[in-house]
PDB file of N, CA and C in Angstrom:
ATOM      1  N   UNK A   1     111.315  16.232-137.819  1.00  0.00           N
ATOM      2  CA  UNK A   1     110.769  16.739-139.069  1.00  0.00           C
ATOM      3  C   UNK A   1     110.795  18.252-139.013  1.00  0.00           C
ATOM      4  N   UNK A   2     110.557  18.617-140.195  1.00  0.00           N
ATOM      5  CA  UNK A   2     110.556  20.280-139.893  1.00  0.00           C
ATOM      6  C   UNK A   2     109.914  20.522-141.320  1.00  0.00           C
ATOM      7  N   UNK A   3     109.041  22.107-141.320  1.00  0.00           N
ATOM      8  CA  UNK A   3     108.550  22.595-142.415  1.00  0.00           C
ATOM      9  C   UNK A   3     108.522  23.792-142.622  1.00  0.00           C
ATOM     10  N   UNK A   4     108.959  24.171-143.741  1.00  0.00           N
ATOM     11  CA  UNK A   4     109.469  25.962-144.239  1.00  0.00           C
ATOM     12  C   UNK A   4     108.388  26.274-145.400  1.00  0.00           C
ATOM     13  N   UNK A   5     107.783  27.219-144.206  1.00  0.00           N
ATOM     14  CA  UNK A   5     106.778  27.951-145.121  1.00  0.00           C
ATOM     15  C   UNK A   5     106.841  29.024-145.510  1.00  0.00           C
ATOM     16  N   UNK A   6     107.690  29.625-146.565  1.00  0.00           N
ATOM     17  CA  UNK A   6     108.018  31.019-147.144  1.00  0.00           C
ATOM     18  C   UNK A   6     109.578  31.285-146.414  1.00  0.00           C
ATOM     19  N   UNK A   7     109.308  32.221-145.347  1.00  0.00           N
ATOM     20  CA  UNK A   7     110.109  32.943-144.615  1.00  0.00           C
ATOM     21  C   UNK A   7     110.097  32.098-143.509  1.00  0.00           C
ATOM     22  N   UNK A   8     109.106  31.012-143.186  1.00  0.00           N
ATOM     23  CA  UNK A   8     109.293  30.414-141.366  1.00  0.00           C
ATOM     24  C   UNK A   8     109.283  29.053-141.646  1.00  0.00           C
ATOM     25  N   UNK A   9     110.355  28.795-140.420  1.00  0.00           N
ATOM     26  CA  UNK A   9     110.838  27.322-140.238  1.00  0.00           C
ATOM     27  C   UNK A   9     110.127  26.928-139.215  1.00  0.00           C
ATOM     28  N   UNK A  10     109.760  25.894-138.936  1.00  0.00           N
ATOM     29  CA  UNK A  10     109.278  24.787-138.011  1.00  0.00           C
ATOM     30  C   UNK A  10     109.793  23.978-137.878  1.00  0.00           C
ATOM     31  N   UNK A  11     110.832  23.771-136.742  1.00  0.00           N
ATOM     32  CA  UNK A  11     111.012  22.274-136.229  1.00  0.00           C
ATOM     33  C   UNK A  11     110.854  21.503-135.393  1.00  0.00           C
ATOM     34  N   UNK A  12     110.541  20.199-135.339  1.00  0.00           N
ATOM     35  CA  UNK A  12     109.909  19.184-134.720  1.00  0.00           C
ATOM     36  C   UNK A  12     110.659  18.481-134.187  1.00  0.00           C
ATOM     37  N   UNK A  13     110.833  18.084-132.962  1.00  0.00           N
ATOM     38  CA  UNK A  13     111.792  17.258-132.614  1.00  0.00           C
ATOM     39  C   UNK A  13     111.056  15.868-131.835  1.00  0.00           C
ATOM     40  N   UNK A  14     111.276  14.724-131.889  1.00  0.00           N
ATOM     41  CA  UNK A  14     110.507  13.900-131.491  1.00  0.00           C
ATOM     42  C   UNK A  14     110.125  13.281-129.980  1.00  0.00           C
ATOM     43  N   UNK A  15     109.102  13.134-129.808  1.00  0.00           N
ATOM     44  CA  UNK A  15     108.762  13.260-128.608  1.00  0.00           C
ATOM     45  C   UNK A  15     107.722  12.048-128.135  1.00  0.00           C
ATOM     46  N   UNK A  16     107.293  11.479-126.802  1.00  0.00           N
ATOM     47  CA  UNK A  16     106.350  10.569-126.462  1.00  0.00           C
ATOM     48  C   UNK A  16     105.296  11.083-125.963  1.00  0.00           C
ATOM     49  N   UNK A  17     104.048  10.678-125.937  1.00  0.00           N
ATOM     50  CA  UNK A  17     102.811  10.886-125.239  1.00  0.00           C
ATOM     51  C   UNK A  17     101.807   9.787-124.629  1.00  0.00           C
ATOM     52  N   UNK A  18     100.963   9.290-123.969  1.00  0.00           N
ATOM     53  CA  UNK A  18     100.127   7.960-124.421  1.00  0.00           C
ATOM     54  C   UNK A  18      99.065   8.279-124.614  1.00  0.00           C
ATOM     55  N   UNK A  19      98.392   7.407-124.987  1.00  0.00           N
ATOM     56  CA  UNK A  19      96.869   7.630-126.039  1.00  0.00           C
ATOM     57  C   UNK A  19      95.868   8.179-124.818  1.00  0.00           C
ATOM     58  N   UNK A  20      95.864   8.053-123.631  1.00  0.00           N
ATOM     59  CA  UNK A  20      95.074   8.728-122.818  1.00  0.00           C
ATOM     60  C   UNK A  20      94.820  10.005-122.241  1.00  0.00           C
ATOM     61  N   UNK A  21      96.162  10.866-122.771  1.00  0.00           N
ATOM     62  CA  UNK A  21      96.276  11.916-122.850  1.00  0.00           C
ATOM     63  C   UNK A  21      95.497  13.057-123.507  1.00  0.00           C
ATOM     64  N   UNK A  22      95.448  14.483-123.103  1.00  0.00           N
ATOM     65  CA  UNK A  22      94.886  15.295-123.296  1.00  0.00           C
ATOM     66  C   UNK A  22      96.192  16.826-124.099  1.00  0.00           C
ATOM     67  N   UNK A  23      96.368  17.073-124.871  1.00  0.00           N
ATOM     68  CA  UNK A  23      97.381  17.934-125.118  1.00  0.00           C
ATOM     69  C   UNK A  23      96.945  18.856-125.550  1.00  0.00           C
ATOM     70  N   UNK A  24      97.475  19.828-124.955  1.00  0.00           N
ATOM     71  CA  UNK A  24      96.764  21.863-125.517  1.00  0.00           C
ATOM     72  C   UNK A  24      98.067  22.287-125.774  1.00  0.00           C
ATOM     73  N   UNK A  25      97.802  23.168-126.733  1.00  0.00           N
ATOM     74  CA  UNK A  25      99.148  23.805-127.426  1.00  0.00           C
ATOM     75  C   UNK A  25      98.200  25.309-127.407  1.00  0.00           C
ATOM     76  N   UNK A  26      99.282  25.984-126.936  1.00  0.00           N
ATOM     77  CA  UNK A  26      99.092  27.520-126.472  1.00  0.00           C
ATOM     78  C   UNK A  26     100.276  27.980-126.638  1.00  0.00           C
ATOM     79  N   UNK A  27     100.668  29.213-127.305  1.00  0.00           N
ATOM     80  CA  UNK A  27     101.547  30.074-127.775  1.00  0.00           C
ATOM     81  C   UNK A  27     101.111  31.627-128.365  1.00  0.00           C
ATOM     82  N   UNK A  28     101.833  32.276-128.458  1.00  0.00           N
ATOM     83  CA  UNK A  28     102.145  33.396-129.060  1.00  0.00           C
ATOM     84  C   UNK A  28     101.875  33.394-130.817  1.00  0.00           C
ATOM     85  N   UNK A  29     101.009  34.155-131.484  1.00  0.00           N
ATOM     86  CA  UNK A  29     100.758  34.593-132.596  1.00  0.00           C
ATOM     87  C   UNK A  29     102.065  34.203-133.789  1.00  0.00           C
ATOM     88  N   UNK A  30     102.258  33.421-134.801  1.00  0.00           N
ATOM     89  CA  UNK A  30     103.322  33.324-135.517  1.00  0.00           C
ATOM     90  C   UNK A  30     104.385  31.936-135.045  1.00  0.00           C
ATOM     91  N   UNK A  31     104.178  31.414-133.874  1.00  0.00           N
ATOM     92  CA  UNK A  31     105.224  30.466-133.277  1.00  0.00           C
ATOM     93  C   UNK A  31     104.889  29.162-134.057  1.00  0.00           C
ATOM     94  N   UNK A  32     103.980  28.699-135.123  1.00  0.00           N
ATOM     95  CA  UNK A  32     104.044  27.105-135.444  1.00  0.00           C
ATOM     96  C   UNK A  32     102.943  25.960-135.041  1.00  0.00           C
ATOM     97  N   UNK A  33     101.948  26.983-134.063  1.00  0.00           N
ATOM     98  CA  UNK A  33     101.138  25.824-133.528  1.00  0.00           C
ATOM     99  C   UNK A  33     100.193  25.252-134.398  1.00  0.00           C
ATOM    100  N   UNK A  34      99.553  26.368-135.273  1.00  0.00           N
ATOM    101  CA  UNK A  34      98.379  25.646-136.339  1.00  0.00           C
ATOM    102  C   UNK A  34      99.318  24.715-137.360  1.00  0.00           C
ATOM    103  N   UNK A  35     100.492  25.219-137.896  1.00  0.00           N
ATOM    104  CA  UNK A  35     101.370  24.465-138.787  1.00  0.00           C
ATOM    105  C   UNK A  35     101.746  22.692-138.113  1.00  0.00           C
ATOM    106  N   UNK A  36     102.684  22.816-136.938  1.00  0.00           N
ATOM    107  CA  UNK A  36     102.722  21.846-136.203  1.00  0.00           C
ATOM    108  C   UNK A  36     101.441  20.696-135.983  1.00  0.00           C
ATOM    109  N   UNK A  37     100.124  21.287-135.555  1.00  0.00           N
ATOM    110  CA  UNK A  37      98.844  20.236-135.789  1.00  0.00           C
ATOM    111  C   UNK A  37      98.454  20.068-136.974  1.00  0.00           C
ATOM    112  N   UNK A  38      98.701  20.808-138.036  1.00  0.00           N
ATOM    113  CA  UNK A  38      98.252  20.168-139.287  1.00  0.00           C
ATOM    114  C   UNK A  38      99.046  19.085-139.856  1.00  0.00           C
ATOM    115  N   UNK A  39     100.527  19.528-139.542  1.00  0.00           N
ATOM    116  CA  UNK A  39     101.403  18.176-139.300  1.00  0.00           C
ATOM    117  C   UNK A  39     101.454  16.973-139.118  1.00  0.00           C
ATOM    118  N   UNK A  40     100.573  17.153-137.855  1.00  0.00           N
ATOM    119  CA  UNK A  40     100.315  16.130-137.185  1.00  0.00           C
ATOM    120  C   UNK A  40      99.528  15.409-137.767  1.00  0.00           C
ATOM    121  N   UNK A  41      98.176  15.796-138.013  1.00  0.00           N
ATOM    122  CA  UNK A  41      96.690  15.538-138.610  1.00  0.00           C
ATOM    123  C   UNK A  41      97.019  15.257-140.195  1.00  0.00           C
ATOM    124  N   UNK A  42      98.111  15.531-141.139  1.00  0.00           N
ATOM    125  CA  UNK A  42      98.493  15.182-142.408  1.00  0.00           C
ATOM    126  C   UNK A  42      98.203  15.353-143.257  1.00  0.00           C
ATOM    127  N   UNK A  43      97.423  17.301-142.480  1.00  0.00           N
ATOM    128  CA  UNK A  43      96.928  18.141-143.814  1.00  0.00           C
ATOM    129  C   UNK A  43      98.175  18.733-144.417  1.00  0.00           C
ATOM    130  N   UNK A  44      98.653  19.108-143.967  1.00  0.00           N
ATOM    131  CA  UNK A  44     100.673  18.799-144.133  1.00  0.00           C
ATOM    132  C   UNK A  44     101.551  18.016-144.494  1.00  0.00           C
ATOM    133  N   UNK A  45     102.619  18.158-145.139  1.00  0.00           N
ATOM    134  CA  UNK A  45     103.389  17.273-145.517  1.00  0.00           C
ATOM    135  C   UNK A  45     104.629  18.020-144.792  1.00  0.00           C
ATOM    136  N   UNK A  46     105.396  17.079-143.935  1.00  0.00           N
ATOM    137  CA  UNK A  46     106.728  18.078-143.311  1.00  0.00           C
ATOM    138  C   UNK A  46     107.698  18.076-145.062  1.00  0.00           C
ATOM    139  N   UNK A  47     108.880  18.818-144.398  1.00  0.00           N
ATOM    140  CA  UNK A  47     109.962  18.708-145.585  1.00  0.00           C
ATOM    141  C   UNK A  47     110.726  17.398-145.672  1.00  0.00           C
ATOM    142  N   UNK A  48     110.806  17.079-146.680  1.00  0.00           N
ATOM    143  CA  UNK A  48     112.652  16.059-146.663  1.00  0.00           C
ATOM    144  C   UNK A  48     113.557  16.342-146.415  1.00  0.00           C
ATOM    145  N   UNK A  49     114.156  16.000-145.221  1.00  0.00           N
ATOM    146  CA  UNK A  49     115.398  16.230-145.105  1.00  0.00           C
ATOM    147  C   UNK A  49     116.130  15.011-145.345  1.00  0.00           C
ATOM    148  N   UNK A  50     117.631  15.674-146.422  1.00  0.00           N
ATOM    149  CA  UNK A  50     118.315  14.483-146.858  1.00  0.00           C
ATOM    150  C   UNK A  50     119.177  13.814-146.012  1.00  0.00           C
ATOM    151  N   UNK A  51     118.658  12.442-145.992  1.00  0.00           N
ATOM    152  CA  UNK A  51     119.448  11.285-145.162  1.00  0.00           C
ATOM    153  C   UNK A  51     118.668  10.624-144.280  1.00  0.00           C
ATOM    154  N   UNK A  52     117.255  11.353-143.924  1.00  0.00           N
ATOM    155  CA  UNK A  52     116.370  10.861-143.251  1.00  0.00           C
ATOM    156  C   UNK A  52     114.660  10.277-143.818  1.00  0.00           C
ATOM    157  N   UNK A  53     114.211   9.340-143.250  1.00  0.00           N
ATOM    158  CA  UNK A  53     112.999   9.040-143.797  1.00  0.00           C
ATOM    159  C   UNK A  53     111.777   9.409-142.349  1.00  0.00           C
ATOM    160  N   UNK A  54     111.403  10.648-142.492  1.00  0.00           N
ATOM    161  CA  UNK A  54     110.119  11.059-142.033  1.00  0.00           C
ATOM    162  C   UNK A  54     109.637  10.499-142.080  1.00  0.00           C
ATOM    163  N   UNK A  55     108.252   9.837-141.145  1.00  0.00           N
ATOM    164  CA  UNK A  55     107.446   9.274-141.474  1.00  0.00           C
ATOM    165  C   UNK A  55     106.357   9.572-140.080  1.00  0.00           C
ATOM    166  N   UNK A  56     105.297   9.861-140.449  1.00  0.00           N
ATOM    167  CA  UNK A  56     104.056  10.716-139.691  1.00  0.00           C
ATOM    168  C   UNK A  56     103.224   9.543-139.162  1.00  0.00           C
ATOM    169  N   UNK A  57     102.736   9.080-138.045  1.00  0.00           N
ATOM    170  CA  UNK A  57     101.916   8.293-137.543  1.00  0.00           C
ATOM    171  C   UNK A  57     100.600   9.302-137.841  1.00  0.00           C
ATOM    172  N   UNK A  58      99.051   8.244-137.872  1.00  0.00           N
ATOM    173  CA  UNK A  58      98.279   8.625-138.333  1.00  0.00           C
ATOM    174  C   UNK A  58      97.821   8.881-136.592  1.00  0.00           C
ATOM    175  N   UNK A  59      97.401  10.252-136.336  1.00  0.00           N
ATOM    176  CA  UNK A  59      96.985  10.684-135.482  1.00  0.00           C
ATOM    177  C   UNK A  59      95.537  11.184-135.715  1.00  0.00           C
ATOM    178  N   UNK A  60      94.566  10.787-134.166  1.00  0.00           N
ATOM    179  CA  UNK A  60      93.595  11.504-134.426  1.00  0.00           C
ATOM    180  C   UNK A  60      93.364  12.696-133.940  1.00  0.00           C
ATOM    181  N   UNK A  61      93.265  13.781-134.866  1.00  0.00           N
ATOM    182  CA  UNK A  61      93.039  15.515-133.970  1.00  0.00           C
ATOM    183  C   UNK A  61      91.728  15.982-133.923  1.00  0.00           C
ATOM    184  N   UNK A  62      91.742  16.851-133.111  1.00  0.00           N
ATOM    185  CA  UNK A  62      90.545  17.903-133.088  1.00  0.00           C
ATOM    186  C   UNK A  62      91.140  19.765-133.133  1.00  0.00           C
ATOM    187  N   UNK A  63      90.889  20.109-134.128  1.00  0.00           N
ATOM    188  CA  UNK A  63      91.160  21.209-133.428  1.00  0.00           C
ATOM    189  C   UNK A  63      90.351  22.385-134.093  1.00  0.00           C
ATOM    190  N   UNK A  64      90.097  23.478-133.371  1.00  0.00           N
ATOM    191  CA  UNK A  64      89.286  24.482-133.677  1.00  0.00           C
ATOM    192  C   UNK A  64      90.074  25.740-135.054  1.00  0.00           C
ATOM    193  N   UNK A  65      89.544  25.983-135.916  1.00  0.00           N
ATOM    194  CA  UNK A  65      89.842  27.157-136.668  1.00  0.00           C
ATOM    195  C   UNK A  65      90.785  28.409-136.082  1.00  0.00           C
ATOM    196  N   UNK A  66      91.290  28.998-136.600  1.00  0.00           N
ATOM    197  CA  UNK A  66      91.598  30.600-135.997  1.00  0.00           C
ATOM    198  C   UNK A  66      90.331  31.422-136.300  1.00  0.00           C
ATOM    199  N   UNK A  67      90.029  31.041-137.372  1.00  0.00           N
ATOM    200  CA  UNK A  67      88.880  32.492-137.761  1.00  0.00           C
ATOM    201  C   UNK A  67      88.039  31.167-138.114  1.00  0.00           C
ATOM    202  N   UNK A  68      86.719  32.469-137.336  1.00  0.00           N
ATOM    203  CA  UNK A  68      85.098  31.786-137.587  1.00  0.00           C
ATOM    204  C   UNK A  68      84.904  32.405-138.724  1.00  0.00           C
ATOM    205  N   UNK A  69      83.643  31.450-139.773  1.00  0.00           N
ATOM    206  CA  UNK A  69      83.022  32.070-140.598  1.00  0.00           C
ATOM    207  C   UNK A  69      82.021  31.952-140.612  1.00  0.00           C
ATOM    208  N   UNK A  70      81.117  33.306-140.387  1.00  0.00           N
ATOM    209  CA  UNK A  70      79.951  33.029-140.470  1.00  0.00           C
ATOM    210  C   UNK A  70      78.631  32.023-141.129  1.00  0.00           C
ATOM    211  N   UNK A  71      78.087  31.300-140.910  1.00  0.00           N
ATOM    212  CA  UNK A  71      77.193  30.328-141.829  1.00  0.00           C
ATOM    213  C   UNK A  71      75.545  31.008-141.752  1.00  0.00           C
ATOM    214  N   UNK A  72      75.509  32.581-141.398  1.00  0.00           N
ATOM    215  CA  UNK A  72      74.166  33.138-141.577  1.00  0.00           C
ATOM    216  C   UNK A  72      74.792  34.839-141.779  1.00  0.00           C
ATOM    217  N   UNK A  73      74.255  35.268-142.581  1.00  0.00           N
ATOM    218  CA  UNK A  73      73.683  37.194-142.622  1.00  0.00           C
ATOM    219  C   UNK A  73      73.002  37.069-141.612  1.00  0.00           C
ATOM    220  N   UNK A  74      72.320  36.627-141.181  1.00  0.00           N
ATOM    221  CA  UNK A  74      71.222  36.885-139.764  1.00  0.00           C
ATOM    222  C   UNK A  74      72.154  37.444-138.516  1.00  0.00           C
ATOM    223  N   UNK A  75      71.247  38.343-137.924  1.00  0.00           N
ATOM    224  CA  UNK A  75      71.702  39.120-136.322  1.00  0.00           C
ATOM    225  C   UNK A  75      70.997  38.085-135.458  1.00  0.00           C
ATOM    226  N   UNK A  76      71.481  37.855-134.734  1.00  0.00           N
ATOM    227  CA  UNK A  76      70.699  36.775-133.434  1.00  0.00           C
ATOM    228  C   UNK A  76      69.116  37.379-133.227  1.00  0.00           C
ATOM    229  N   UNK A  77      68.926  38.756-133.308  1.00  0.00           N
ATOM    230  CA  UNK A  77      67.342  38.908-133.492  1.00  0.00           C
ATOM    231  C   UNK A  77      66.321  38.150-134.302  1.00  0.00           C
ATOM    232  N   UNK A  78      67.443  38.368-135.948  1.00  0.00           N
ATOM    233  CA  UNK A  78      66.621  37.795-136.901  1.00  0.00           C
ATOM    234  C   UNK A  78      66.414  36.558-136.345  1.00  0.00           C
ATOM    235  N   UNK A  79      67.314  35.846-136.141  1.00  0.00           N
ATOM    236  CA  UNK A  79      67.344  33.817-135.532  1.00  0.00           C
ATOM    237  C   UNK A  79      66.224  33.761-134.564  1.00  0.00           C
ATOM    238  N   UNK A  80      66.504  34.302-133.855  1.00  0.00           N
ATOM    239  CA  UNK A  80      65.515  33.887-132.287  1.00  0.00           C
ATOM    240  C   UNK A  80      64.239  34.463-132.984  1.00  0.00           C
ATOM    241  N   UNK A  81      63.964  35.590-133.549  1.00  0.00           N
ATOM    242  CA  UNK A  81      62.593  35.547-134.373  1.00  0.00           C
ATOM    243  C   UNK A  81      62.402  34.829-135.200  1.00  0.00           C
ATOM    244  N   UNK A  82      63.337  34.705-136.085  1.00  0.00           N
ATOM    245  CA  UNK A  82      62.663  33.137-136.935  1.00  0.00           C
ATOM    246  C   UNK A  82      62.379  32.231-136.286  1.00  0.00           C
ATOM    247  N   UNK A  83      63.169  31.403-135.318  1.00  0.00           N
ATOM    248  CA  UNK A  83      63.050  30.476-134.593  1.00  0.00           C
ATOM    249  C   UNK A  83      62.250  30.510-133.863  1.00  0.00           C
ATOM    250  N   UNK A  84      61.908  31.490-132.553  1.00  0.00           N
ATOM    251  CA  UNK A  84      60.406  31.484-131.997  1.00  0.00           C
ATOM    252  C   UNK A  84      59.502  32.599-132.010  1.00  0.00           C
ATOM    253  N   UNK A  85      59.513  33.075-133.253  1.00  0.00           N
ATOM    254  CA  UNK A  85      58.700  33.627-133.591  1.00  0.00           C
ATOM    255  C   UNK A  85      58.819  35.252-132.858  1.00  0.00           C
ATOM    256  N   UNK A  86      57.366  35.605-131.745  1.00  0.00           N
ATOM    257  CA  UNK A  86      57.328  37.108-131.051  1.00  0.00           C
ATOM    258  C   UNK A  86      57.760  36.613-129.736  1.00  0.00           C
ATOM    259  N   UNK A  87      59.030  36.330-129.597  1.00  0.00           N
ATOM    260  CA  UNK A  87      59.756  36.498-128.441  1.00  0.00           C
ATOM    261  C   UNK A  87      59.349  37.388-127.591  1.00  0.00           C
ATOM    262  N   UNK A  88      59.436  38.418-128.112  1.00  0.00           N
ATOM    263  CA  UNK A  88      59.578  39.939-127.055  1.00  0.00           C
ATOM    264  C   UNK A  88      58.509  40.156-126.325  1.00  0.00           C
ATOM    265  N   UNK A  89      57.330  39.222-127.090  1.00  0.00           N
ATOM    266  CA  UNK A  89      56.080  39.688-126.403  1.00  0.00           C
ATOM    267  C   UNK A  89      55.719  38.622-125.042  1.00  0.00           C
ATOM    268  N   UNK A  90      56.289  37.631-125.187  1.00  0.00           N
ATOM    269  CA  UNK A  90      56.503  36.503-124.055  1.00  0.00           C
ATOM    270  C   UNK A  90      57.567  36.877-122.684  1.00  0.00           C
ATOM    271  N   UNK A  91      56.758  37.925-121.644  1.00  0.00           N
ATOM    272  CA  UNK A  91      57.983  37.999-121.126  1.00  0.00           C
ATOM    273  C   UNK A  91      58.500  36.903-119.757  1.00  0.00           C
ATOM    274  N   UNK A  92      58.009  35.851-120.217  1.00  0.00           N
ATOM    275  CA  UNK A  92      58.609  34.525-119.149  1.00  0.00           C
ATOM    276  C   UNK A  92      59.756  33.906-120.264  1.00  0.00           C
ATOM    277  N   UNK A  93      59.179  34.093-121.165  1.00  0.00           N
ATOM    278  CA  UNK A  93      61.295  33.872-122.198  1.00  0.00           C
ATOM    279  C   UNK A  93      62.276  34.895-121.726  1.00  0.00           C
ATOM    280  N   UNK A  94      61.651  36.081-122.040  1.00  0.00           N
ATOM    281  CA  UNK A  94      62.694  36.846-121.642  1.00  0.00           C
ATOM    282  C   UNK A  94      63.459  36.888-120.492  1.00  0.00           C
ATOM    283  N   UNK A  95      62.132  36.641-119.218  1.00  0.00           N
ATOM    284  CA  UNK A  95      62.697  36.392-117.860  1.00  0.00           C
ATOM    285  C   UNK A  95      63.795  35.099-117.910  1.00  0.00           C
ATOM    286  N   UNK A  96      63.256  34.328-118.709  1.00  0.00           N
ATOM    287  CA  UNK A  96      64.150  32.719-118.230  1.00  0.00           C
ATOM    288  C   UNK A  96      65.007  32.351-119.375  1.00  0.00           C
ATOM    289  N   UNK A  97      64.941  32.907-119.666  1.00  0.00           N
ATOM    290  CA  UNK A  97      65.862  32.860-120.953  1.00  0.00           C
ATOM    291  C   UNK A  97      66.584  34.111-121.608  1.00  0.00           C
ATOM    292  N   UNK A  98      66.604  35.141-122.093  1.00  0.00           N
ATOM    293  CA  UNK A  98      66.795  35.861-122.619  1.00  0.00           C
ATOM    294  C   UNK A  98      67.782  37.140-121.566  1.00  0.00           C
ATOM    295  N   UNK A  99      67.204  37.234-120.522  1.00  0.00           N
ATOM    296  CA  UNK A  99      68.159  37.957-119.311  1.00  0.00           C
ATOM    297  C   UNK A  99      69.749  37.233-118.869  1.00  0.00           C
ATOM    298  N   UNK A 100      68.985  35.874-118.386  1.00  0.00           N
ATOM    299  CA  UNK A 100      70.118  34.867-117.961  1.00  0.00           C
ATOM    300  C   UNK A 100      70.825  34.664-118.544  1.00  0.00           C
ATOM    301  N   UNK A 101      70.917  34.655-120.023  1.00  0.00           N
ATOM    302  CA  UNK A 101      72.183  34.575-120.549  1.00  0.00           C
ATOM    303  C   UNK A 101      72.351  35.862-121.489  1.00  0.00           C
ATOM    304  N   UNK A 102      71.943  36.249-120.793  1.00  0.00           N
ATOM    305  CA  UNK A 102      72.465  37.812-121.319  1.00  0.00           C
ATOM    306  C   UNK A 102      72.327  38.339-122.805  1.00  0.00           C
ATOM    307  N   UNK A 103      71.260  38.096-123.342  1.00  0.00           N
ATOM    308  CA  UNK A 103      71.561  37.607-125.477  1.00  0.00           C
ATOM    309  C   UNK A 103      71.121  39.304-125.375  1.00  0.00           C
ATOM    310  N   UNK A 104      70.297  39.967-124.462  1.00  0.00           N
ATOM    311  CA  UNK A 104      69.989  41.211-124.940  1.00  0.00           C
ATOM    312  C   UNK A 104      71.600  42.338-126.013  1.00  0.00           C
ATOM    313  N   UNK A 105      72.649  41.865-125.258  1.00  0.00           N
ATOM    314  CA  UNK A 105      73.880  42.498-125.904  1.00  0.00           C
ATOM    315  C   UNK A 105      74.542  41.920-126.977  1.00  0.00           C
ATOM    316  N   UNK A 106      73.577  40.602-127.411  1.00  0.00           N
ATOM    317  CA  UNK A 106      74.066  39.973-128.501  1.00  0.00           C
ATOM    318  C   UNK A 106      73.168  40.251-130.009  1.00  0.00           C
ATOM    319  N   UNK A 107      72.079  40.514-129.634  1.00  0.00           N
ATOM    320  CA  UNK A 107      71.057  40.971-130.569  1.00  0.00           C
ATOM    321  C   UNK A 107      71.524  41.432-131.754  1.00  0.00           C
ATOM    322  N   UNK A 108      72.184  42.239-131.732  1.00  0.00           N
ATOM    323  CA  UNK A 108      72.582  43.134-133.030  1.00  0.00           C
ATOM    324  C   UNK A 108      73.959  42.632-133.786  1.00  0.00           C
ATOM    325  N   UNK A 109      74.594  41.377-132.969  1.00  0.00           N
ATOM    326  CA  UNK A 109      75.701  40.366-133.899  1.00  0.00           C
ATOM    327  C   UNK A 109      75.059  39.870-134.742  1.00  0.00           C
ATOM    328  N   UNK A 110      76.116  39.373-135.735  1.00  0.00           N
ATOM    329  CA  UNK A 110      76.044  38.597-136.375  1.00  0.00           C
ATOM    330  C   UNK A 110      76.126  37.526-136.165  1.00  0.00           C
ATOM    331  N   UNK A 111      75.251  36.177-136.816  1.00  0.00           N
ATOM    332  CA  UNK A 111      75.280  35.003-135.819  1.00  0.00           C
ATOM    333  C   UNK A 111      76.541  34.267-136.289  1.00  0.00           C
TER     334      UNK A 111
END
């Protein structure tokens, strides 16, 4: 199968795996990989090519976004203060929590 999106081609050539498998696709910026799993997953439709009948097995995927989008305006301050309230003044959170994973340099992100 193959799919032309604007200016870029993708082609697919067919291949085996078995269902117990684990597969990571890692590449270079622009090479086909998000196109190729959407493919797969049949948020995609490949092209027709004439003389052949494509046909996509229903696969199950997982796969993560390129870009996060935020689901809060909140800075991790605001959160952890909403959430437990005067943190700062508890310093056995801070000791056991708040050092150890290091959130002091996260404070001022966005969550």
């Amino acid at each position: 199968m193959s799919k032309i999106l604007g200016g870029f081609k993708l082609p697919v050539i067919e291949g085996i795996f078995t269902d117990s498998q684990i597969i990571v696709v890692l590449g270079e910026n622009g090479t086909g990989k998000t196109t190729f799993i959407w493919l797969l997953a049949g948020l995609l439709k490949p092209d027709v090519i004439e003389g052949s009948d494509v046909e996509v097995p229903k696969f199950n995927i997982s796969y993560k976004p390129q870009k996060l989008v935020p689901k809060s305006p909140s800075t991790v301050r605001d959160l952890i203060q909403k959430l437990i309230g005067d943190y700062d003044l508890d310093s056995q959170f801070i000791s056991d929590v708040i050092k150890p994973l290091q959130i002091e340099q996260l404070m001022e992100k966005k969550v």
